[in-house]
Protein backbone atom coordinates (compact mmCIF):
# COMPACT_ATOMS: atom_id res chain seq x y z
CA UNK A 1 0.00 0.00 0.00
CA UNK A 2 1.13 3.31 -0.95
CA UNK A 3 -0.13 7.08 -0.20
CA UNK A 4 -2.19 8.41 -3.19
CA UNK A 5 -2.59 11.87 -1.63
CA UNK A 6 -2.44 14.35 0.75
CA UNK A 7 -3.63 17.52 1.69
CA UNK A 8 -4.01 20.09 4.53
CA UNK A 9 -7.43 22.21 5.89
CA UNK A 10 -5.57 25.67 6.66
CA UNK A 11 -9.14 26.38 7.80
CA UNK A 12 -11.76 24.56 9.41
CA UNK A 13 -14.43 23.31 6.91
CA UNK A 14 -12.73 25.74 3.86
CA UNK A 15 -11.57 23.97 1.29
CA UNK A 16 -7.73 22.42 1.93
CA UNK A 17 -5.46 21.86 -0.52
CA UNK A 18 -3.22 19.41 -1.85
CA UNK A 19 0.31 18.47 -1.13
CA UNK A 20 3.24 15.96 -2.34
CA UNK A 21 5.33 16.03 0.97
CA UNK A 22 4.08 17.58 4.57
CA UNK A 23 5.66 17.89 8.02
CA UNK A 24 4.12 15.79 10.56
CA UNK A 25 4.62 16.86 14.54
CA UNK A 26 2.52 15.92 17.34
CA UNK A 27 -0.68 17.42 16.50
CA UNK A 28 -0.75 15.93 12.60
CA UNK A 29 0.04 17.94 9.25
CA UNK A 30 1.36 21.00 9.83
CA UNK A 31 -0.81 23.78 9.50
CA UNK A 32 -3.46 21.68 9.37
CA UNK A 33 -6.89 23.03 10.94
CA UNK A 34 -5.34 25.87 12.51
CA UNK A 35 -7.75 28.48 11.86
CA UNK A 36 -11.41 28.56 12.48
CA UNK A 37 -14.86 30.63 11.52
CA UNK A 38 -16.63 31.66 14.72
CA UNK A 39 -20.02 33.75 15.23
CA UNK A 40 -19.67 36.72 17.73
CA UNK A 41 -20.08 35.08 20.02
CA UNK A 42 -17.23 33.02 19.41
CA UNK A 43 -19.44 29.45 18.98
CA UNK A 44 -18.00 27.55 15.71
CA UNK A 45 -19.36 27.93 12.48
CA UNK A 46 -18.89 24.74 10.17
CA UNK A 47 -19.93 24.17 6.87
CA UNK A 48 -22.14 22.12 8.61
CA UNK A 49 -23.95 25.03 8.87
CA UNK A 50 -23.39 27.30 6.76
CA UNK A 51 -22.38 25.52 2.97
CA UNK A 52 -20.78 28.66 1.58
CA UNK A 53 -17.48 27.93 3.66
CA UNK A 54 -16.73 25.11 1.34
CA UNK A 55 -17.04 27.29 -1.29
CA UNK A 56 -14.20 29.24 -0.49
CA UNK A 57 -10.70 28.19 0.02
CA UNK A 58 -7.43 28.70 2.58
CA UNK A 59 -3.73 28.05 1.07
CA UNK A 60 -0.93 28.22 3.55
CA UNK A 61 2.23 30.76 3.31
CA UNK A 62 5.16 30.99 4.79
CA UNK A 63 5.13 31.92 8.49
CA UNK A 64 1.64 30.15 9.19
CA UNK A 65 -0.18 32.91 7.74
CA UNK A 66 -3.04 31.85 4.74
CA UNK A 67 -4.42 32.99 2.29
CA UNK A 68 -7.94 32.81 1.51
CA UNK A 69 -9.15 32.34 -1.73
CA UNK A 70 -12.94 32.77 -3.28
CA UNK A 71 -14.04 30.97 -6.44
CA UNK A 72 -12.64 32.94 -9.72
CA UNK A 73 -9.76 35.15 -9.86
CA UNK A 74 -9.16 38.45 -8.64
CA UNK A 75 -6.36 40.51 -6.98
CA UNK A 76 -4.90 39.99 -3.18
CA UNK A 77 -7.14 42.55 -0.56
CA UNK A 78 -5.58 44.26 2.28
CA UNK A 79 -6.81 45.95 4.97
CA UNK A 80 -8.39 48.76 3.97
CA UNK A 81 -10.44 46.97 1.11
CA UNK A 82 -10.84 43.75 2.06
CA UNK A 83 -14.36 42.28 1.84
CA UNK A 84 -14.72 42.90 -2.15
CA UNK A 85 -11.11 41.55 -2.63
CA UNK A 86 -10.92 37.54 -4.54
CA UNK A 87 -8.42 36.69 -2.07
CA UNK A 88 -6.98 38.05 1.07
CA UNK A 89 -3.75 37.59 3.15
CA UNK A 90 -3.73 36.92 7.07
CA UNK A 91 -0.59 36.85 9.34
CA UNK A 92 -0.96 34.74 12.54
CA UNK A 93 -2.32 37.38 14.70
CA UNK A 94 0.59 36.53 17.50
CA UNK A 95 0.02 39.72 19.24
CA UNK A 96 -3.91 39.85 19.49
CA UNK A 97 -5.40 39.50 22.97
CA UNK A 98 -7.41 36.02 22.80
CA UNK A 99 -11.19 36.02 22.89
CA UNK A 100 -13.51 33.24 24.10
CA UNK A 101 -14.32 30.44 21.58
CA UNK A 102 -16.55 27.72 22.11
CA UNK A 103 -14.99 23.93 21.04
CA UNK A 104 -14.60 21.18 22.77
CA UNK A 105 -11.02 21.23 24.96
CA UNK A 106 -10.51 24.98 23.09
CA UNK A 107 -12.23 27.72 24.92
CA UNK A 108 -9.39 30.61 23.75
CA UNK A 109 -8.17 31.75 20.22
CA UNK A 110 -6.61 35.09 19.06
CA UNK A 111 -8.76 37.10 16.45
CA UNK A 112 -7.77 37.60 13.04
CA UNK A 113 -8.92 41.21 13.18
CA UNK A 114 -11.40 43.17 11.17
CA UNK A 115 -9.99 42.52 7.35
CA UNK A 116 -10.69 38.75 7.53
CA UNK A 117 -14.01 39.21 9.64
CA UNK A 118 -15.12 41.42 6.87
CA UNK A 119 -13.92 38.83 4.25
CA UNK A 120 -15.95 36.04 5.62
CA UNK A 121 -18.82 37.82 6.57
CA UNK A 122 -19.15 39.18 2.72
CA UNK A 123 -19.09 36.02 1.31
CA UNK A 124 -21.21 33.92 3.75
CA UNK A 125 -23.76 36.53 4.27
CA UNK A 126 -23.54 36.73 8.18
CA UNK A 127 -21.69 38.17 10.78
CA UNK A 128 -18.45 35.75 11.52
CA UNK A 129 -14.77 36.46 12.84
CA UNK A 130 -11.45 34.28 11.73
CA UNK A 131 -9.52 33.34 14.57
CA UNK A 132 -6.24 31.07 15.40
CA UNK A 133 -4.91 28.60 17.75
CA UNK A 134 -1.80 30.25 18.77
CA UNK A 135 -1.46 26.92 20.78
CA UNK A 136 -1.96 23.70 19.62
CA UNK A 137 -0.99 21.61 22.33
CA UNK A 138 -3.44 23.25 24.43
CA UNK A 139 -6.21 21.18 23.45
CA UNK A 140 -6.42 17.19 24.11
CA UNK A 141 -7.35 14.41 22.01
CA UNK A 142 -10.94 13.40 24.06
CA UNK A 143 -10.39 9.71 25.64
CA UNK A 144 -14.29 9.22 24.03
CA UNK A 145 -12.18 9.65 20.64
CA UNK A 146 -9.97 7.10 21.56
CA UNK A 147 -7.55 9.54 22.66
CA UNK A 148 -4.72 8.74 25.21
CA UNK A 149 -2.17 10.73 27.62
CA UNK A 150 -0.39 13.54 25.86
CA UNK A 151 -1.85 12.96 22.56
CA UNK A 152 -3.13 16.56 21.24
CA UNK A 153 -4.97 18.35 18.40
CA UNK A 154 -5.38 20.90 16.43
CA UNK A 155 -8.85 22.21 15.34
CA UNK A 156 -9.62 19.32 14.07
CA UNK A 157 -12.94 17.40 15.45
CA UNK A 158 -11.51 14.46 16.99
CA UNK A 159 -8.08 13.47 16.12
CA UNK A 160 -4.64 14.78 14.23
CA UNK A 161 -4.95 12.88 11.07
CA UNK A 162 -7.65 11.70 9.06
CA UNK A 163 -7.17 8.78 6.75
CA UNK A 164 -9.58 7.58 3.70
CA UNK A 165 -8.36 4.73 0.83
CA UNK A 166 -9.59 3.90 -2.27
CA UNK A 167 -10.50 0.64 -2.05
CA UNK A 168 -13.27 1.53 0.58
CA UNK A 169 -14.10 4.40 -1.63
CA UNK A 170 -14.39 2.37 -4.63
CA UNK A 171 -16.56 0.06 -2.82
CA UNK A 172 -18.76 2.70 -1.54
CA UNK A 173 -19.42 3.87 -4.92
CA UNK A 174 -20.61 0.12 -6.62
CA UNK A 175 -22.73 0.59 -3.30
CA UNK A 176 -24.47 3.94 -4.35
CA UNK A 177 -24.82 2.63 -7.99
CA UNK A 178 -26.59 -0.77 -6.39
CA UNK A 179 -29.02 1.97 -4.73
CA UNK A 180 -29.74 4.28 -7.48
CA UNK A 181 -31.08 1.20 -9.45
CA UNK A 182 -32.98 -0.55 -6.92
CA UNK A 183 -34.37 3.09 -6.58
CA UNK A 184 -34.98 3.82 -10.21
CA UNK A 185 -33.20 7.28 -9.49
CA UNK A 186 -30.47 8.60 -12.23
CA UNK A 187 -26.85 6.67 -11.62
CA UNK A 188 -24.77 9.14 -9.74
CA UNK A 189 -21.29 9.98 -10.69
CA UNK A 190 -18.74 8.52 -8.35
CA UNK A 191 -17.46 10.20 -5.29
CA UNK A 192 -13.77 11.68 -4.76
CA UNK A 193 -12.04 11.94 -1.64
CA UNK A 194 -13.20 15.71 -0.92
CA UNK A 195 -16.43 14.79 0.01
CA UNK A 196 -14.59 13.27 3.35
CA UNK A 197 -11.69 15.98 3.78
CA UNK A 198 -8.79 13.17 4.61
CA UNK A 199 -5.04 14.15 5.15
CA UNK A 200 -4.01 11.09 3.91
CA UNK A 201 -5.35 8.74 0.95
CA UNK A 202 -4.03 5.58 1.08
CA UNK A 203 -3.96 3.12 -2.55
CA UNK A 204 -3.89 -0.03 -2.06
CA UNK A 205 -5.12 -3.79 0.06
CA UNK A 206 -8.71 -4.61 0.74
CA UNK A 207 -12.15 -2.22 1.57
CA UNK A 208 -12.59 -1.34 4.92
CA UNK A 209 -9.10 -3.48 6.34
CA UNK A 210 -8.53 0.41 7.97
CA UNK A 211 -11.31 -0.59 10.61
CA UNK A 212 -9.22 -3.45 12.11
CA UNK A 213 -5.68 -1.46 12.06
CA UNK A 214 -4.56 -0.63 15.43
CA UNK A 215 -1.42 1.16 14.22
CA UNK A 216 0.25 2.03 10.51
CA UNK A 217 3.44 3.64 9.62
CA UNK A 218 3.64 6.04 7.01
CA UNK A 219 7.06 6.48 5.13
CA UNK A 220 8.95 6.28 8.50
CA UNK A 221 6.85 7.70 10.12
CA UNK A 222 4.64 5.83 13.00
CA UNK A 223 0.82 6.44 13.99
CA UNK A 224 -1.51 4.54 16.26
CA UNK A 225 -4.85 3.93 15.29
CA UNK A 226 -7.45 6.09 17.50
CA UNK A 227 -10.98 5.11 16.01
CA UNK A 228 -12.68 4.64 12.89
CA UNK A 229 -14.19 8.01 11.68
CA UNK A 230 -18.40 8.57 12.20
CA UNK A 231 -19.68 10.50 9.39
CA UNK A 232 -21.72 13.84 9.82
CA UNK A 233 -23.95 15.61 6.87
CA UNK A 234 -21.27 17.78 6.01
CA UNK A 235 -20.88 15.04 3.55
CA UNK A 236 -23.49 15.21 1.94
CA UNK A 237 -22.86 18.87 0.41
CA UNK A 238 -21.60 18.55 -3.21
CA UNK A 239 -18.65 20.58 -3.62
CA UNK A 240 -19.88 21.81 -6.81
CA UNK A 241 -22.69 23.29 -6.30
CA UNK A 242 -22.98 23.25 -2.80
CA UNK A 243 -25.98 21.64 -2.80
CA UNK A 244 -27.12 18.79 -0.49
CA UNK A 245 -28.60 15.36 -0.89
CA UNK A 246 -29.52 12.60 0.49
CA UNK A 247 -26.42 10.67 -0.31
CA UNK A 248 -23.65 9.19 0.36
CA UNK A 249 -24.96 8.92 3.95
CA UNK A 250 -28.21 6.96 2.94
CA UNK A 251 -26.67 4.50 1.54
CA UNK A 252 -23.49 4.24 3.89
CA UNK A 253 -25.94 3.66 6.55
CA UNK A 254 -26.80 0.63 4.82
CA UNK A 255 -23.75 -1.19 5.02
CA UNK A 256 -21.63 0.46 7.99
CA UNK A 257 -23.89 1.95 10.96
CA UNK A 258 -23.52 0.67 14.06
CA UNK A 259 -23.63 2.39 17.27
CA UNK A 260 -25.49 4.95 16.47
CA UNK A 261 -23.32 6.48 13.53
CA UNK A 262 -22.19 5.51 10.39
CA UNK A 263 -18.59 5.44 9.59
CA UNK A 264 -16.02 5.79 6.97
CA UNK A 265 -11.84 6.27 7.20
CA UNK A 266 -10.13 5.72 10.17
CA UNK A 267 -8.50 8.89 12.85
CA UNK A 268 -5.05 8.20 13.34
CA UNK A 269 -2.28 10.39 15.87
CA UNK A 270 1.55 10.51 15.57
CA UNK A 271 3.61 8.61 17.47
CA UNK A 272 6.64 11.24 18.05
CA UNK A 273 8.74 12.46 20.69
CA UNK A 274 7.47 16.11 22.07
CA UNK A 275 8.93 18.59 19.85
CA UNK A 276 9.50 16.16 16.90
CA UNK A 277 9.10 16.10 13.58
CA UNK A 278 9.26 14.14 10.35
CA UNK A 279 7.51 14.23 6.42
CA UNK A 280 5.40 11.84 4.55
CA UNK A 281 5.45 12.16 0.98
CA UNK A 282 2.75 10.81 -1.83
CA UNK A 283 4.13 7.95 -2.63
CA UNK A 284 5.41 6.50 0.94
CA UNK A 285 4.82 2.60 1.65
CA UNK A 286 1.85 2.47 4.06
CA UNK A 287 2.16 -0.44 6.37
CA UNK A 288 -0.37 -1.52 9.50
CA UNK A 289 -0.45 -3.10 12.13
């Protein structure tokens, strides 16, 4: 088994993009899921929630900073005109006083500051503000999640990496084709890997062997196994169109629910010293345990 892909979520639900070769420390792929949309509050705002996030797009720059991208070209904003700009630079805002946030283990970030809120709120048609985890070891992966002493995360939902392979993809697709004709309803086209946001696609060995892996190296790098991934509507959304439907979940359901949730890919966290680091490339042998 090899690695097919990769690819990092600068943001939290914006789209990610992809990579041949990224750093791995403690907390998974660096830069990954650093950023995040809140409300004024400071509760998360997901695609989930609101569909126009996956619409738009964060790239990463040197430094940490991003920049964030909406469909079709235009020039770079700054601060003084920044909500009509196409895309929009942010520095790590290492200076700004934190403000409250609301996720679970993360209850402090540091604003972005006006020029990004304005960005957002522009193209998502509601009041939201950009902020940053200035520290990512601050927040725990949850024991429920399968997490264990001193493993930590980033923004991400429940663990550092997330994995996907094409053989269960592949599979799930014949599924949704068996269910459009029992249905009667127009053969969809197949899904790609987007529609599940993984770090890490993995080519190669049977559908669905991920569930049983307790560990898996990666180039030379190791992982251990946290829990096989439960599936939310997000989805659902097409990332065309933005639209949502009733699939793939209707017919993932079929085959892979248990315990309340239906599941597909696997969560995995390094296995590194603190302070370490190390890079997996597309193309690294993939090998579990």
């Amino acid at each position: 088994m090899t690695v097919a892909a990769l690819a990092t979520y600068p943001v939290k639900s914006l789209a990610g993009v992809d990579v041949r070769a990224a750093c791995v420390d403690e907390v998974g792929l660096r830069g990954d899921r650093r950023w995040a949309v809140v409300d004024p509050a400071g509760t998360k705002v997901t695609a989930r929630e609101e569909h126009a996030l996956l619409g738009l797009r964060a790239e990463p720059r040197d430094g940490g900073g991003i920049r964030l991208l909406a469909k079709g070209s235009g020039r770079t904003g700054d601060a003084g005109d920044a909500a009509g700009a196409a895309a929009l630079d942010v520095e790590p805002p290492r200076d700004a006083a934190p403000v409250a946030v609301s996720f679970s283990g993360q209850d402090r970030a540091r604003p972005a500051g006006p020029a990004a809120d304005a960005w957002l709120s522009e193209r998502v048609g509601r009041p939201l503000r950009l902020v940053w985890q200035d520290d990512e070891t601050h927040r725990p992966v949850r024991p429920e999640m399968g997490g264990q002493a001193g493993e930590r995360n980033s923004l991400s939902d429940a663990a550092p990496l997330h994995v996907t392979t094409e053989p269960s993809l592949a599979r799930l697709n014949d599924w949704l084709l068996e269910t459009a004709m029992e249905r009667g309803e127009e053969p969809p086209g197949p899904l790609g890997h987007d529609r599940w946001r993984p770090n890490v696609v993995i080519a190669g060995g049977e559908p669905f062997a991920e569930d049983s892996w307790r560990s898996v190296r990666i180039g030379e790098v190791p992982f251990r196994a946290t829990m096989v991934c439960d599936r939310c509507v997000m989805t659902t959304i097409d990332r065309t169109d933005l639209r949502t439907s009733k699939e793939p979940i209707r017919t993932l359901a079929r085959h892979r629910r248990w315990n309340g949730a239906t599941w597909f890919g696997i969560r995995l966290a390094p296995v590194l010293p603190l302070g370490g680091d190390a890079t997996i490339t597309v193309g690294d042998e993939v090998v579990p345990g």
